[in-house]
Protein backbone atom coordinates (compact mmCIF):
# COMPACT_ATOMS: atom_id res chain seq x y z
CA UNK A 1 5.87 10.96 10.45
CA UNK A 2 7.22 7.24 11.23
CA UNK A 3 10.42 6.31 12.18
CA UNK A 4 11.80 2.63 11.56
CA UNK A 5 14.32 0.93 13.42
CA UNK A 6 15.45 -2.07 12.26
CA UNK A 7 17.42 -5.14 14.36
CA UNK A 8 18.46 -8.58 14.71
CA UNK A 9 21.35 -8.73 11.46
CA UNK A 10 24.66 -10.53 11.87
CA UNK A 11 26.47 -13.82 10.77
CA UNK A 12 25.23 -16.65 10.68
CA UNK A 13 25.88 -20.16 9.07
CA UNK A 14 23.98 -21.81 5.85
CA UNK A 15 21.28 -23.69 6.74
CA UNK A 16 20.77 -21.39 9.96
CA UNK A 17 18.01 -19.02 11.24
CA UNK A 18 17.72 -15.32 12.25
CA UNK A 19 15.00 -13.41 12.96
CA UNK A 20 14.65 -9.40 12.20
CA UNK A 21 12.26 -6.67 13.57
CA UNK A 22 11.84 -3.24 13.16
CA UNK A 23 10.35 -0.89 15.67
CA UNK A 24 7.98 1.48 14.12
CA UNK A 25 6.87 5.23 16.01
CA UNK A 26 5.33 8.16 15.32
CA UNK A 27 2.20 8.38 13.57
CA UNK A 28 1.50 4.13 12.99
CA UNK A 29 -2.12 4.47 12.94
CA UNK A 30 -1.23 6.01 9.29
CA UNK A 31 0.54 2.90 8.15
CA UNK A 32 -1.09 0.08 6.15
CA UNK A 33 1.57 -2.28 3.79
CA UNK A 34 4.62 -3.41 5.71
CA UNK A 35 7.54 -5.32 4.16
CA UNK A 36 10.97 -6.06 3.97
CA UNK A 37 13.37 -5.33 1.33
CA UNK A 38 17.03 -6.43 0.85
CA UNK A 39 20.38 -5.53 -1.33
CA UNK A 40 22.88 -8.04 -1.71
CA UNK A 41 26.92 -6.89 -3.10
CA UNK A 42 26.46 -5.66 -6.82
CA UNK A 43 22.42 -5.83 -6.55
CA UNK A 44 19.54 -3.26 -6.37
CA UNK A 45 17.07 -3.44 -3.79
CA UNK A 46 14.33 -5.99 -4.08
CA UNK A 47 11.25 -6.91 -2.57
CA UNK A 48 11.41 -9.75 -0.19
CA UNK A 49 7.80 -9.62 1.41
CA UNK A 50 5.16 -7.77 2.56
CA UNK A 51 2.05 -7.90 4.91
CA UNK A 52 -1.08 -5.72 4.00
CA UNK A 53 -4.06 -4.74 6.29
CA UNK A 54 -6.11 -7.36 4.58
CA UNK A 55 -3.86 -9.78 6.30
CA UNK A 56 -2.21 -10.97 2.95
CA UNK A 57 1.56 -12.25 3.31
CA UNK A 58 2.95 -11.57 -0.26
CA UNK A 59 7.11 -13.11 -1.07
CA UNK A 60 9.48 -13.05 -3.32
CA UNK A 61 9.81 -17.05 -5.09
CA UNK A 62 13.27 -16.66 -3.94
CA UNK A 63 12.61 -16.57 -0.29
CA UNK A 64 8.85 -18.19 -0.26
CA UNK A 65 9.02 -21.29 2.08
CA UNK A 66 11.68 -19.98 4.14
CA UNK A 67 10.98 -16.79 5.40
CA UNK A 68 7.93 -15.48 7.46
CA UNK A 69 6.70 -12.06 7.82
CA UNK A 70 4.58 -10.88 10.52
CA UNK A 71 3.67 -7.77 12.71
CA UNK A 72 1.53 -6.86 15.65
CA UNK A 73 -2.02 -5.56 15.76
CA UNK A 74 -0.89 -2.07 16.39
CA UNK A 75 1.93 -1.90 13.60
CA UNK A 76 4.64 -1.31 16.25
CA UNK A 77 6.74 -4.42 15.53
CA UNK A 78 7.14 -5.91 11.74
CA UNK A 79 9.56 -9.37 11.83
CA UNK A 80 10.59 -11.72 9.85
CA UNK A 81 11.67 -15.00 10.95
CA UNK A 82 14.18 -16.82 8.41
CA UNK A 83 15.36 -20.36 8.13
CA UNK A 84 17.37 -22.45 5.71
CA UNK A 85 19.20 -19.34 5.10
CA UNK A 86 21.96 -19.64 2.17
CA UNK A 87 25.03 -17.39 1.04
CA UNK A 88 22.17 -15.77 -1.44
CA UNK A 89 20.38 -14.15 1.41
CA UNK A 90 23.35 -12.09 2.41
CA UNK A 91 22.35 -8.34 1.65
CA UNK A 92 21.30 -5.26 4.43
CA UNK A 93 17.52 -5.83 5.28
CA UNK A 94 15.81 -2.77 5.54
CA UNK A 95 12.43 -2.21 6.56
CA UNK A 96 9.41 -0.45 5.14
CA UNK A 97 6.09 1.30 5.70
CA UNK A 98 3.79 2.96 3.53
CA UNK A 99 1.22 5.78 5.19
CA UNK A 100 -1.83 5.48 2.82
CA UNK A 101 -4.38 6.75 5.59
CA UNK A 102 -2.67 9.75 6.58
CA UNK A 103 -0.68 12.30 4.84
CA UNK A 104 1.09 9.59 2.38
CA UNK A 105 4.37 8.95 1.92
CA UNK A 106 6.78 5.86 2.12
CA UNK A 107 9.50 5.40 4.56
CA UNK A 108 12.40 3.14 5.48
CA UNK A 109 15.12 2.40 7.77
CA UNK A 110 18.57 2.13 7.81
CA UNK A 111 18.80 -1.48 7.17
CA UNK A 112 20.53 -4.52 9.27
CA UNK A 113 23.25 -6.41 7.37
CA UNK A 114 22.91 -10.20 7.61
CA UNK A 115 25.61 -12.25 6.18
CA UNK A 116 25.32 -16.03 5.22
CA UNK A 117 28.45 -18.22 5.31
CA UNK A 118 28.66 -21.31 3.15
């Protein structure tokens, strides 16, 4: 089992920054693809980027150039630093981890809402 906390939503202006982490426990040595996903008012969830035990940093055009993923070696702590943010970014953030060495599965938190003002 993993368990994913996620903080660091709020308001903030256009053109500002935030940064978001989740805490990850339980059974992390399972865990290999991390990400973030988001849903805005009236949208479905979508992909906003990933980090994979090859190292690869994988984002959605929308947010590419902006927004950087990372995590630490022990897959405790997944962020995501954003800049430049814009009233397009507002959705809940919710974090994600898939166990592929383990018993398998996929599992998410209960998302942080961050809310752009123009």
């Amino acid at each position: 089992q993993v368990q994913l906390v996620e903080s660091g939503g709020g308001l903030v202006q256009a053109g500002g920054s935030l940064r978001l982490s989740c805490a990850a426990s339980g059974s992390t040595s399972c865990i290999s693809t991390m990400g973030w996903y988001r849903q805005g008012p009236g949208k479905e969830r979508e992909l906003v980027a990933t980090i994979t035990d090859a190292g690869d940093h994988n984002y959605a055009a929308s947010v590419k150039g902006r927004f950087t993923i990372s995590r630490d070696d022990a897959k405790t702590t997944l962020s995501v630093q954003m800049n430049s943010l814009k009233p397009e970014d507002t959705a809940v953030y919710f974090c994600y981890a898939a166990d592929t060495y383990c018993y398998g599965g996929d599992y998410w938190g209960k998302g942080t809402l961050v809310t752009v003002s123009s």
